[in-house]
PDB file of N, CA and C in Angstrom:
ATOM      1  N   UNK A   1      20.344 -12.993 -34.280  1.00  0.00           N
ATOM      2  CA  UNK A   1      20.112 -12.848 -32.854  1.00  0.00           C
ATOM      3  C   UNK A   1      18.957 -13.742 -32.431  1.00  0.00           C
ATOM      4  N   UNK A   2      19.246 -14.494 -31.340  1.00  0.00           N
ATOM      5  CA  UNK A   2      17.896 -15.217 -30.800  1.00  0.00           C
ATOM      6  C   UNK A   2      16.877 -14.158 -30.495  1.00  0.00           C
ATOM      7  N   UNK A   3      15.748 -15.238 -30.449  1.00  0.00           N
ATOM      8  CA  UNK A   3      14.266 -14.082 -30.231  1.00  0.00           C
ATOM      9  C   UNK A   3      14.473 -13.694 -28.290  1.00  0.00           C
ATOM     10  N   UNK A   4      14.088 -12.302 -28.558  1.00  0.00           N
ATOM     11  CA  UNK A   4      13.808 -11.936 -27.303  1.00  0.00           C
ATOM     12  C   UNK A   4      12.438 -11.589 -26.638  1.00  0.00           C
ATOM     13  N   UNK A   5      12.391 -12.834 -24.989  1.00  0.00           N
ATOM     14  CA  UNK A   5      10.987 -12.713 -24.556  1.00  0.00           C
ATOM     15  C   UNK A   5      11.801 -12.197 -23.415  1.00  0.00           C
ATOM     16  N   UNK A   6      10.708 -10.956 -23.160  1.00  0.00           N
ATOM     17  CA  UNK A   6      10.670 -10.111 -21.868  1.00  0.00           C
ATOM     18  C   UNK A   6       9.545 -10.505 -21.514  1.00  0.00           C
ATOM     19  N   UNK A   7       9.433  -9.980 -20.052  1.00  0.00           N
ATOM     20  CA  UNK A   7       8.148 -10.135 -19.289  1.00  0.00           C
ATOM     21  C   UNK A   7       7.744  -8.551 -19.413  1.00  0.00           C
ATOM     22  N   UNK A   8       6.335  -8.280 -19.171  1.00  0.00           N
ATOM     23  CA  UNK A   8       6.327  -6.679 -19.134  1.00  0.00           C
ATOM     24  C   UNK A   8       6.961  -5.749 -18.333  1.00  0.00           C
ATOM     25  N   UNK A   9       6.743  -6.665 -17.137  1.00  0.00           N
ATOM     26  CA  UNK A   9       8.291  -5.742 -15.916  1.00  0.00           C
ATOM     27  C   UNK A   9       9.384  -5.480 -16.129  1.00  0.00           C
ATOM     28  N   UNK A  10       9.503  -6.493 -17.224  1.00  0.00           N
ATOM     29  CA  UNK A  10      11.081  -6.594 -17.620  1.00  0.00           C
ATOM     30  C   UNK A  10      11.465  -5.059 -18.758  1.00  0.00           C
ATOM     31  N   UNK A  11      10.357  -5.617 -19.482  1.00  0.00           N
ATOM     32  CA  UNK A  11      10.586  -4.283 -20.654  1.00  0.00           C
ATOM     33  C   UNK A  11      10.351  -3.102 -19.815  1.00  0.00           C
ATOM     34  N   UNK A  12       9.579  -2.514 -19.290  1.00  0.00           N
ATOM     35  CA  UNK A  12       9.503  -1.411 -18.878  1.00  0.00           C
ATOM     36  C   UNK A  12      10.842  -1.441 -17.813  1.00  0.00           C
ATOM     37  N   UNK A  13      11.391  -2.165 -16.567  1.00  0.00           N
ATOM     38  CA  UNK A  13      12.515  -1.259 -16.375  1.00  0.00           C
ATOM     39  C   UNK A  13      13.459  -1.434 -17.603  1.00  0.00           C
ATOM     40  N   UNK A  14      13.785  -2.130 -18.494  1.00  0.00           N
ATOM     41  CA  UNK A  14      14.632  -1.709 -19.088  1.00  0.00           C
ATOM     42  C   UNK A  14      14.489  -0.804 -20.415  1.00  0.00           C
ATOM     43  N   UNK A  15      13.352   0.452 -20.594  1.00  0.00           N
ATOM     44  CA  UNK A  15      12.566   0.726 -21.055  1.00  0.00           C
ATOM     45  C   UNK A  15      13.143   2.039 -20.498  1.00  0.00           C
ATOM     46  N   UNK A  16      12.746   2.162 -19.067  1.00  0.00           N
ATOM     47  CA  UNK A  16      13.299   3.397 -18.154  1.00  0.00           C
ATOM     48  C   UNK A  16      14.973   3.527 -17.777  1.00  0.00           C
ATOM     49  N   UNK A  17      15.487   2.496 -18.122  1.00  0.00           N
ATOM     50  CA  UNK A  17      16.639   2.709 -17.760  1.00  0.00           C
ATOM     51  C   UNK A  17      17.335   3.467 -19.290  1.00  0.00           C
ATOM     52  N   UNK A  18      16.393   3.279 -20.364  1.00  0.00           N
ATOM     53  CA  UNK A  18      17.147   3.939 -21.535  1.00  0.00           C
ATOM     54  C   UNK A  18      16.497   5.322 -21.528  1.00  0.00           C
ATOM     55  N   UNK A  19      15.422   5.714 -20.824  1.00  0.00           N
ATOM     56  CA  UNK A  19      15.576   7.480 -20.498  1.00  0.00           C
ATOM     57  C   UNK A  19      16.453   7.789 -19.718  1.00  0.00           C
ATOM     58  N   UNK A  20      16.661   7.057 -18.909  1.00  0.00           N
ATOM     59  CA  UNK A  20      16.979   7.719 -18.048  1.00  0.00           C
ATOM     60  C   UNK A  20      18.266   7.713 -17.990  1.00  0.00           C
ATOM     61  N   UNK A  21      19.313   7.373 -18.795  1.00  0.00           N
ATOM     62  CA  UNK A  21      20.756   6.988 -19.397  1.00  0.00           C
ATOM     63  C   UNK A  21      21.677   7.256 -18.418  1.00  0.00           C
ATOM     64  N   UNK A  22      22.444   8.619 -17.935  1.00  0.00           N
ATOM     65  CA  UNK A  22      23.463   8.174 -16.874  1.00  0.00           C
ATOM     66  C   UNK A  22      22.474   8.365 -15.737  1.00  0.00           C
ATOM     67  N   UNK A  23      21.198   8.707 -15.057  1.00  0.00           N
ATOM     68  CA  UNK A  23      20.689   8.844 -14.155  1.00  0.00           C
ATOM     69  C   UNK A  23      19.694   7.292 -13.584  1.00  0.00           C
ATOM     70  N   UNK A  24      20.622   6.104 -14.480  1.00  0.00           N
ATOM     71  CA  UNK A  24      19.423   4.957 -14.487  1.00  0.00           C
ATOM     72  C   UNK A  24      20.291   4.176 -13.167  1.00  0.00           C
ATOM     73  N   UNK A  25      19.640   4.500 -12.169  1.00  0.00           N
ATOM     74  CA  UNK A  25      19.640   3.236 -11.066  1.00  0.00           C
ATOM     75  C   UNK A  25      18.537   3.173  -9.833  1.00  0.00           C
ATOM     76  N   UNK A  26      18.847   2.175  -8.826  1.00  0.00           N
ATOM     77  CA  UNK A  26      17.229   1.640  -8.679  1.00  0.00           C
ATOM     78  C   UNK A  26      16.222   2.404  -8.220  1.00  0.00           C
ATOM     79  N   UNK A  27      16.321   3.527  -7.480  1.00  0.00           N
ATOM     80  CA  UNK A  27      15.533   4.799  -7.181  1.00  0.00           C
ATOM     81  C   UNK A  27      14.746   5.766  -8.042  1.00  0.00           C
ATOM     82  N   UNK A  28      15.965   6.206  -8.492  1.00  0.00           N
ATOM     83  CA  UNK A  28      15.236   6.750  -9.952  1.00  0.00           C
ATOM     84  C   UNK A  28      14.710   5.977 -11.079  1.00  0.00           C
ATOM     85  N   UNK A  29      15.135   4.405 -11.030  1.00  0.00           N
ATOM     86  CA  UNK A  29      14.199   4.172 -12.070  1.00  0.00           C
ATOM     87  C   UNK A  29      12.944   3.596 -11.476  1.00  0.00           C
ATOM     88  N   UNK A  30      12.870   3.280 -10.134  1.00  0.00           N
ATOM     89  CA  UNK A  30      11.472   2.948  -9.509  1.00  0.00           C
ATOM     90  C   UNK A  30      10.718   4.223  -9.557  1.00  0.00           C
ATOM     91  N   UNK A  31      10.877   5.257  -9.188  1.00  0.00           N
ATOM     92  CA  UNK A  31      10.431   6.591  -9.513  1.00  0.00           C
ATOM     93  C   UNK A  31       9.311   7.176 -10.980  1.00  0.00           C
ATOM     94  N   UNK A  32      10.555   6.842 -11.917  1.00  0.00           N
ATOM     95  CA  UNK A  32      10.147   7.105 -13.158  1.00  0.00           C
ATOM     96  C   UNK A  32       8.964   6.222 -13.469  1.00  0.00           C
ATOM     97  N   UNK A  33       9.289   4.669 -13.449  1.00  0.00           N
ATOM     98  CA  UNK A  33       8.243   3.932 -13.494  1.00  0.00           C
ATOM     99  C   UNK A  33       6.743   4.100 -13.242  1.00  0.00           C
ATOM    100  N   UNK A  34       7.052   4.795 -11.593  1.00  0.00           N
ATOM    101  CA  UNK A  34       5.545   4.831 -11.030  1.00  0.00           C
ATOM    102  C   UNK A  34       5.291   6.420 -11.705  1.00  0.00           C
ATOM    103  N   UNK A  35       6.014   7.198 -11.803  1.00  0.00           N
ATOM    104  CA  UNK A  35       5.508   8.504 -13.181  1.00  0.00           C
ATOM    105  C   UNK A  35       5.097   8.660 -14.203  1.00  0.00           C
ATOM    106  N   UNK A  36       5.928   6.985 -15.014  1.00  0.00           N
ATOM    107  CA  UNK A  36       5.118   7.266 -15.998  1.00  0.00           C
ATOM    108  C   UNK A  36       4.266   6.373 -15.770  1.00  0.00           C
ATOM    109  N   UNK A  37       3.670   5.312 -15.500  1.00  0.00           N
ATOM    110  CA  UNK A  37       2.751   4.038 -15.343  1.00  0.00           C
ATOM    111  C   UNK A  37       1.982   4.698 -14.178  1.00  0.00           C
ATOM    112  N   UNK A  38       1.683   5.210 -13.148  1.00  0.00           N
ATOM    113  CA  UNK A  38       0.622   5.565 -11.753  1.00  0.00           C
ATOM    114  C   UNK A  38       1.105   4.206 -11.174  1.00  0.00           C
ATOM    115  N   UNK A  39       1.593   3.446 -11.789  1.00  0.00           N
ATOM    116  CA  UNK A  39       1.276   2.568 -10.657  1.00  0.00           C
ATOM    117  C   UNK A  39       2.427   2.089  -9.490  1.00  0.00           C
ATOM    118  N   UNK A  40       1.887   1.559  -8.253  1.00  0.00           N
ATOM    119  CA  UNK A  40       3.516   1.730  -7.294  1.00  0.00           C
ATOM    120  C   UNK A  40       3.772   0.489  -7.514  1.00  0.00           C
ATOM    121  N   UNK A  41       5.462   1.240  -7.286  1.00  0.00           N
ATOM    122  CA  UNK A  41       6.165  -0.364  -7.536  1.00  0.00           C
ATOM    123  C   UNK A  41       7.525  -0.121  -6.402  1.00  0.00           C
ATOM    124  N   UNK A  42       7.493  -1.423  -6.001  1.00  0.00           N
ATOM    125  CA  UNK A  42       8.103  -1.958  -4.595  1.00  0.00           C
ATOM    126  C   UNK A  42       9.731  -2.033  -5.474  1.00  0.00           C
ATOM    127  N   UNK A  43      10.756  -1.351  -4.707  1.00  0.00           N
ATOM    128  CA  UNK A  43      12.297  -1.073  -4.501  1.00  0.00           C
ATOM    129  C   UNK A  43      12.717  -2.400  -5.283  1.00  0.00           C
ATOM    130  N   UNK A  44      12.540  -3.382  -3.911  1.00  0.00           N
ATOM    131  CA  UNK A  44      13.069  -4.704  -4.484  1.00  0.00           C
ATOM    132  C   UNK A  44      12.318  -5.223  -5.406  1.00  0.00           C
ATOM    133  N   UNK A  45      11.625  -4.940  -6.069  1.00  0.00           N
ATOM    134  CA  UNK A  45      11.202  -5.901  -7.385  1.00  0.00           C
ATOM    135  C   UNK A  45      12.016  -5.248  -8.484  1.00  0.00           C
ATOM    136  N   UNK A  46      11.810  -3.999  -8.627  1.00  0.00           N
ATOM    137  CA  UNK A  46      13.066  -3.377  -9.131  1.00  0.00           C
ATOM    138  C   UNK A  46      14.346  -3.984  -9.309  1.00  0.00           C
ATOM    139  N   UNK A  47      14.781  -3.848  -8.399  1.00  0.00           N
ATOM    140  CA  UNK A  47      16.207  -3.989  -8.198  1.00  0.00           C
ATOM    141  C   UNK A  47      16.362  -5.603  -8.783  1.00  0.00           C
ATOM    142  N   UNK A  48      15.531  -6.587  -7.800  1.00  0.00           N
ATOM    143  CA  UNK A  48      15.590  -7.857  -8.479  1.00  0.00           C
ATOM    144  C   UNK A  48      15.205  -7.802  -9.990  1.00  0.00           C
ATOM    145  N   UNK A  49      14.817  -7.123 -10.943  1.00  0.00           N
ATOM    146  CA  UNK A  49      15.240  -7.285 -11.928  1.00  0.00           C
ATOM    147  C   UNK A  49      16.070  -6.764 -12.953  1.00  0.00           C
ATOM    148  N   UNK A  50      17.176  -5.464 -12.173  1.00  0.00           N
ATOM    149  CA  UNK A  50      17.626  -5.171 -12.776  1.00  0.00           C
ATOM    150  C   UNK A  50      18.710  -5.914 -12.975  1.00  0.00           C
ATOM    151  N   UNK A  51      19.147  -6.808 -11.968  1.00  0.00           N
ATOM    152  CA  UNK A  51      19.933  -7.699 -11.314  1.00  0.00           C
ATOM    153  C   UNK A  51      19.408  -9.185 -12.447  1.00  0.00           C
ATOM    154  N   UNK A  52      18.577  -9.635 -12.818  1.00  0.00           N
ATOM    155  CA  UNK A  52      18.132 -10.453 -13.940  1.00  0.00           C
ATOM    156  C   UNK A  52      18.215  -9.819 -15.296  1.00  0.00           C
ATOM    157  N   UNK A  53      18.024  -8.477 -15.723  1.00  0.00           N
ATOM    158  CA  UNK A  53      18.483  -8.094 -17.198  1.00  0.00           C
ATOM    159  C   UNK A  53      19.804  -7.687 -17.306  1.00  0.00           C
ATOM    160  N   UNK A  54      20.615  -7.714 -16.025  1.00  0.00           N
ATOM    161  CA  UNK A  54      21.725  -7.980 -16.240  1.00  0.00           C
ATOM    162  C   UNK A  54      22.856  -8.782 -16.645  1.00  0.00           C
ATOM    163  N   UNK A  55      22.346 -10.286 -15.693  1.00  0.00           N
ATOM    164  CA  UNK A  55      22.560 -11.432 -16.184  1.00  0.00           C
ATOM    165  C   UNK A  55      22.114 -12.015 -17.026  1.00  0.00           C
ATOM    166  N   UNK A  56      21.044 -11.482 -17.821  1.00  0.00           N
ATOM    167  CA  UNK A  56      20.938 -11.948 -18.977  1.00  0.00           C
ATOM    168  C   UNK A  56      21.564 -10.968 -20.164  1.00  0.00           C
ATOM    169  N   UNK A  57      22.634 -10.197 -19.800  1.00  0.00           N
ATOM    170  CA  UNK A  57      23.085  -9.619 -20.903  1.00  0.00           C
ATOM    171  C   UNK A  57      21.938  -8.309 -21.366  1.00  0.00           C
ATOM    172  N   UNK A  58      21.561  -7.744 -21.117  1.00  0.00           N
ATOM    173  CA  UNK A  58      20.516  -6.534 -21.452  1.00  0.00           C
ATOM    174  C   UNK A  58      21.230  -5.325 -20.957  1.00  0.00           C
ATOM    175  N   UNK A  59      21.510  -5.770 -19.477  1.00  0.00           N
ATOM    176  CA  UNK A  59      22.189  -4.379 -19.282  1.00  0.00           C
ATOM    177  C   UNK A  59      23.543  -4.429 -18.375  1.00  0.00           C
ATOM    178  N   UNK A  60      24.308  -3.392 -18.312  1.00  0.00           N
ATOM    179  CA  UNK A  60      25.540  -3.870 -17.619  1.00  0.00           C
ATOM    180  C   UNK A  60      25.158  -2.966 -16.274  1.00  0.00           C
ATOM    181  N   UNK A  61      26.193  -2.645 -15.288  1.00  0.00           N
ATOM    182  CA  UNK A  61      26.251  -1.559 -14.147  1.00  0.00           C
ATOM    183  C   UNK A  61      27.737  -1.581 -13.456  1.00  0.00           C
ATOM    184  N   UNK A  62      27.659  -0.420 -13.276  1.00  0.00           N
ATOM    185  CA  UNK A  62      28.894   0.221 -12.565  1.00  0.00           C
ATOM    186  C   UNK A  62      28.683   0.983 -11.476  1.00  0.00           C
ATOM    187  N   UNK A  63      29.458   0.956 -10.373  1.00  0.00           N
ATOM    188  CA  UNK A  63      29.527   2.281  -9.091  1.00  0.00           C
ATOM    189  C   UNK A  63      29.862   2.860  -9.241  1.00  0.00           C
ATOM    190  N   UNK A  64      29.007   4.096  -8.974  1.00  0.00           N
ATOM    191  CA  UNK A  64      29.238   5.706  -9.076  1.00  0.00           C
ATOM    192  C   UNK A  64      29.965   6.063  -7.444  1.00  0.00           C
ATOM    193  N   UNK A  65      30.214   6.936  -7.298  1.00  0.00           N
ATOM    194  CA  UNK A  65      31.140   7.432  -6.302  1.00  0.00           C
ATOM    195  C   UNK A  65      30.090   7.787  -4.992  1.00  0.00           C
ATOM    196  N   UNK A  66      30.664   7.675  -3.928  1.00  0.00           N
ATOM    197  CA  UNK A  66      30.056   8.003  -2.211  1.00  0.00           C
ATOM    198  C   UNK A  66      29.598   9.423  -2.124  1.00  0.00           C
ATOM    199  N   UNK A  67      28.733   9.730  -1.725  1.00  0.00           N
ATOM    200  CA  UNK A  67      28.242  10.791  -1.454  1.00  0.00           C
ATOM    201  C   UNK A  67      28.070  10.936  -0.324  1.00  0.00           C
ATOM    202  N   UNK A  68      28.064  12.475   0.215  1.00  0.00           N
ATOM    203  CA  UNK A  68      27.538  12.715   1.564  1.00  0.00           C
ATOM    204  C   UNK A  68      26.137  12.658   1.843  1.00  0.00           C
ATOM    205  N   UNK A  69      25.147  12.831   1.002  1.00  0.00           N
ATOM    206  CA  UNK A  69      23.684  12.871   1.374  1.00  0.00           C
ATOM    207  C   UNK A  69      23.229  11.628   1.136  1.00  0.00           C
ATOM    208  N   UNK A  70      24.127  10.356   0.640  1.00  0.00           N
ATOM    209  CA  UNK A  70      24.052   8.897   1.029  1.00  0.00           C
ATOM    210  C   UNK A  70      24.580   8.436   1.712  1.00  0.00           C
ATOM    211  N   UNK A  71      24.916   8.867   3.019  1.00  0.00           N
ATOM    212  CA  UNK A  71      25.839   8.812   4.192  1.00  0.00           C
ATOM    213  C   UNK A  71      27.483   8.132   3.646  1.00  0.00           C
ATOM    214  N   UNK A  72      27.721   8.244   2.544  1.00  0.00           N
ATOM    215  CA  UNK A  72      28.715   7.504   2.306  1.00  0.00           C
ATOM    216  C   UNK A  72      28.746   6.579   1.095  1.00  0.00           C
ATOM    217  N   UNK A  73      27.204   6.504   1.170  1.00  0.00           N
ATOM    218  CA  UNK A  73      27.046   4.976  -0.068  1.00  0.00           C
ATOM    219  C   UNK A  73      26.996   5.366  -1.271  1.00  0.00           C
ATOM    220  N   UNK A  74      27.471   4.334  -1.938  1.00  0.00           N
ATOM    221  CA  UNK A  74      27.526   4.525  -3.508  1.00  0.00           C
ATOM    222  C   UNK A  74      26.122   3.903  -3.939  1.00  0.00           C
ATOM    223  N   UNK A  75      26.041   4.768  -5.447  1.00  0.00           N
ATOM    224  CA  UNK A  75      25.112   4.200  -6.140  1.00  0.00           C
ATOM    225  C   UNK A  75      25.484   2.855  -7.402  1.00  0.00           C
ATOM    226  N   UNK A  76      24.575   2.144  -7.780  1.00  0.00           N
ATOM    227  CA  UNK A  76      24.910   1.313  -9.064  1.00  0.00           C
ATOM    228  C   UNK A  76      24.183   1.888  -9.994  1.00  0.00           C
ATOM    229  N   UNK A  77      25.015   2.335 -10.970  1.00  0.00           N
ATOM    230  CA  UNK A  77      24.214   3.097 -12.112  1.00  0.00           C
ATOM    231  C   UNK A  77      24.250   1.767 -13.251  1.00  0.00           C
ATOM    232  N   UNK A  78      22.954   1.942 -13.951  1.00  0.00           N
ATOM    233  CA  UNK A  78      22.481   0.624 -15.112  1.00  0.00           C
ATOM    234  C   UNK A  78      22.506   1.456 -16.338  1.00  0.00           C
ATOM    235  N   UNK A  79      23.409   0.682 -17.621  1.00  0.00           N
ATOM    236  CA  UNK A  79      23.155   1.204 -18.760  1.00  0.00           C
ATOM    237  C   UNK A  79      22.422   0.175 -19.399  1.00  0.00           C
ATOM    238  N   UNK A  80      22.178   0.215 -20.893  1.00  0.00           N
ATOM    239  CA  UNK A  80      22.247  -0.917 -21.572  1.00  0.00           C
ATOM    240  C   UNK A  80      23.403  -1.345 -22.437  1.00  0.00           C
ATOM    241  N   UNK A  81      23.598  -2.238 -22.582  1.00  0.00           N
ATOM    242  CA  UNK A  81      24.283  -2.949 -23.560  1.00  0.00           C
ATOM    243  C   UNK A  81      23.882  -3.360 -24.883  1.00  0.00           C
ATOM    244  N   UNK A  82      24.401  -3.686 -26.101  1.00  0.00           N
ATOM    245  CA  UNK A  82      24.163  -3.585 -27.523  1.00  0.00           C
ATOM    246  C   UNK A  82      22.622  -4.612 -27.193  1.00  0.00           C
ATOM    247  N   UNK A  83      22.869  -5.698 -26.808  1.00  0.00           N
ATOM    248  CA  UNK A  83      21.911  -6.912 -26.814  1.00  0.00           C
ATOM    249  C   UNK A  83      20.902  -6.125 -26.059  1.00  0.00           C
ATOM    250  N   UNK A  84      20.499  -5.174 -24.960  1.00  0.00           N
ATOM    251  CA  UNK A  84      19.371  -4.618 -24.451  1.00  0.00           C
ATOM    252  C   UNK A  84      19.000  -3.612 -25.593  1.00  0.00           C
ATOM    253  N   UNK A  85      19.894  -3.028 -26.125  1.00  0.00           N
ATOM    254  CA  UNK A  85      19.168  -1.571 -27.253  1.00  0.00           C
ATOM    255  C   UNK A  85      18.568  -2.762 -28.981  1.00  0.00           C
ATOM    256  N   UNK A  86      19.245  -3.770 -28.955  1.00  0.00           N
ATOM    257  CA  UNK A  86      18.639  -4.634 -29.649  1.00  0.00           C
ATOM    258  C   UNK A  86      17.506  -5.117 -29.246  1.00  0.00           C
ATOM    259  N   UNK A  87      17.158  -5.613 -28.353  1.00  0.00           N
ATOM    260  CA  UNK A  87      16.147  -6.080 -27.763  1.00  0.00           C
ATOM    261  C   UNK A  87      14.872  -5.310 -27.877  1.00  0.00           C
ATOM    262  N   UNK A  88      15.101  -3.981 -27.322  1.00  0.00           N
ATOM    263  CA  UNK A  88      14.067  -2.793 -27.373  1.00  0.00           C
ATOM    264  C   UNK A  88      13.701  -2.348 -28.344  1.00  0.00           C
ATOM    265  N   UNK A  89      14.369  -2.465 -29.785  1.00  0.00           N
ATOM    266  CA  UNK A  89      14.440  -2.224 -31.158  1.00  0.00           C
ATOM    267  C   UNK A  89      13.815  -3.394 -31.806  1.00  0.00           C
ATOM    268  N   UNK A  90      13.871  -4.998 -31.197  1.00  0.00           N
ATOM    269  CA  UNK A  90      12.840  -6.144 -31.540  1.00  0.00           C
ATOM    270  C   UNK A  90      11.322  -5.662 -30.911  1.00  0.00           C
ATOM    271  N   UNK A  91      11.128  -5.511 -30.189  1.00  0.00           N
ATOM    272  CA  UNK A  91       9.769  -5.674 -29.368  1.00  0.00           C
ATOM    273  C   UNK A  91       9.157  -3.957 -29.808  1.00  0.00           C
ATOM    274  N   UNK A  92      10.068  -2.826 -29.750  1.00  0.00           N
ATOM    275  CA  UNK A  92       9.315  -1.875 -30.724  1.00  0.00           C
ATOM    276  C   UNK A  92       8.527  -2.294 -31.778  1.00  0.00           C
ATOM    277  N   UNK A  93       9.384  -2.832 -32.936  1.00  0.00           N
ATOM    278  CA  UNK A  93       9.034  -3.277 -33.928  1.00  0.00           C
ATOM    279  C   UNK A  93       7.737  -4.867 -33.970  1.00  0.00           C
ATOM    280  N   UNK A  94       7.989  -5.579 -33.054  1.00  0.00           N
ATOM    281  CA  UNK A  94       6.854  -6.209 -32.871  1.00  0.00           C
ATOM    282  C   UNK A  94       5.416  -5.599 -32.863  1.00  0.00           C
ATOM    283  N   UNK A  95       5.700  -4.897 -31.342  1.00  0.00           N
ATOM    284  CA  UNK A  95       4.496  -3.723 -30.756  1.00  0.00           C
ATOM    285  C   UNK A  95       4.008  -3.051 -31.968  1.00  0.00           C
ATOM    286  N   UNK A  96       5.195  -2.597 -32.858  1.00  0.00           N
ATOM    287  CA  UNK A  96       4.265  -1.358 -34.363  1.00  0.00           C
ATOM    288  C   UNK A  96       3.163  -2.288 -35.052  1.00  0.00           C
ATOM    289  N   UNK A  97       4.052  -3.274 -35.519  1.00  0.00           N
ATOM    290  CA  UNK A  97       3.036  -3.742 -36.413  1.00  0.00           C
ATOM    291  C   UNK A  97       1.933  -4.481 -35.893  1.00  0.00           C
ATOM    292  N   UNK A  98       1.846  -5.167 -34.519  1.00  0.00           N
ATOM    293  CA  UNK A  98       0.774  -5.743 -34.161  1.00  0.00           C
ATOM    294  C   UNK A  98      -0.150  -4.521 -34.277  1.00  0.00           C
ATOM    295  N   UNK A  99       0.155  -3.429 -33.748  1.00  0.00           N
ATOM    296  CA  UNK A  99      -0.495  -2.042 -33.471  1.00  0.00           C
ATOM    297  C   UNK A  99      -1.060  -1.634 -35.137  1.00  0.00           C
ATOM    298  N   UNK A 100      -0.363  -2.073 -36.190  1.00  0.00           N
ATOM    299  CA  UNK A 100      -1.071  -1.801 -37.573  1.00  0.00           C
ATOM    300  C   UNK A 100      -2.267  -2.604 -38.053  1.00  0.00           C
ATOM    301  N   UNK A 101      -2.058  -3.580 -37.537  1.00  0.00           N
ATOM    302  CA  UNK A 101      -3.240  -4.886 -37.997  1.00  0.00           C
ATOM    303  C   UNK A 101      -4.134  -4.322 -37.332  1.00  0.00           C
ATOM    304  N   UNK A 102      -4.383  -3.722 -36.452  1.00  0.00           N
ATOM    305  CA  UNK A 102      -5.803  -3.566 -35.460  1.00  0.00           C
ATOM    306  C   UNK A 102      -6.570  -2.876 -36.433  1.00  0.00           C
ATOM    307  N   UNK A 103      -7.587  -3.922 -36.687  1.00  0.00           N
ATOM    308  CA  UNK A 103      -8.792  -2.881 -37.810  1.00  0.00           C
ATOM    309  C   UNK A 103      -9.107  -1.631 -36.913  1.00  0.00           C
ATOM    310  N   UNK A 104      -9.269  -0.630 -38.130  1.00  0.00           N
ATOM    311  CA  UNK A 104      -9.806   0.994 -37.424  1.00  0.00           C
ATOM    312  C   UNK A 104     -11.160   0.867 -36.580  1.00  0.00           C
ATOM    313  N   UNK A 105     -11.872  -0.331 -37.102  1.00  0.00           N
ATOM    314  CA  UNK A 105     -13.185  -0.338 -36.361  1.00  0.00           C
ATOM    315  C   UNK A 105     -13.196  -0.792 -34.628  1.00  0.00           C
ATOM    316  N   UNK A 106     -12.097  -1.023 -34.140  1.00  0.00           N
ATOM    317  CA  UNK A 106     -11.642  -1.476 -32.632  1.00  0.00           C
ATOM    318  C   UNK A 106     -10.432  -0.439 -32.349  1.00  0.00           C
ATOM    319  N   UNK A 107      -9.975   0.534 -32.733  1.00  0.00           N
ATOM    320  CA  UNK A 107      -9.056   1.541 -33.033  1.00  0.00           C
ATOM    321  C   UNK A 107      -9.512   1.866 -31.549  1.00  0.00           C
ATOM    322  N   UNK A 108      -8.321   1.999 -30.516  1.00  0.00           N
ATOM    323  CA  UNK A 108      -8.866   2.418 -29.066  1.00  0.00           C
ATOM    324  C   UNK A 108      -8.810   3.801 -28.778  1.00  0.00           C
ATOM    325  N   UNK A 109      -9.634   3.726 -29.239  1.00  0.00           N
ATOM    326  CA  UNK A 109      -9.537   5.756 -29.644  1.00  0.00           C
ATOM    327  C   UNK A 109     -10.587   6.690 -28.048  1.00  0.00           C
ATOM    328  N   UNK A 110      -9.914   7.530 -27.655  1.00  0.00           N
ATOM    329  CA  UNK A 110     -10.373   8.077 -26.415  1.00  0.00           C
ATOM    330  C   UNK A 110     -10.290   7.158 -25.320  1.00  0.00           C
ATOM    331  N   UNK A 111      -9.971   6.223 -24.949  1.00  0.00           N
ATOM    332  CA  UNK A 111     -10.220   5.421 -23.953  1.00  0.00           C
ATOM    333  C   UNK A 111      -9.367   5.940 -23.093  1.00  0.00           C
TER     334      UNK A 111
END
């Protein structure tokens, strides 16, 4: 498999879209984001990238059905695809071991 570079925006929604498995589309995963991170994050940046880890093969999406308390509108629900659960399984494994080298004496302990 080629090496995979995410941006950090990138990993984290596609990060949240694997909690959040059939409930992953752009609301709820802008949601989750700012739940688990504090920090706010704007609809369309979202969306514009779920719309880029798509086309790059990370994740696929499908329409879910019309609802009445969406006046009608459908949602796009985001899964991942083999190449996104690969991906997340490279950069885990990056993240561990950089995370092992850190001498105990810089160990970010309480911060």
């Amino acid at each position: 498999m080629k090496r995979v570079y995410l941006g950090e925006f990138e990993e984290l929604v596609l990060l949240t879209t694997a909690i959040l498995q059939e409930e992953a589309y752009g609301v709820t995963i802008t949601q989750e984001i700012e739940e688990q991170t504090g920090r706010i994050v704007d609809f369309s940046t979202v969306h514009t990238t779920l719309k880029r880890l798509e086309e790059k093969g990370f994740l696929s999406s499908q329409m879910g059905g019309a609802t009445a308390e969406r006046g009608g509108r459908r949602k796009r629900f985001f899964s991942l695809t083999t190449t996104g659960v690969q991906a997340l399984h490279e950069i885990q494994q990056v993240r561990t071991r950089l995370w092992s080298q850190v001498p105990a004496t810089i160990q970010l302990k309480g911060i």
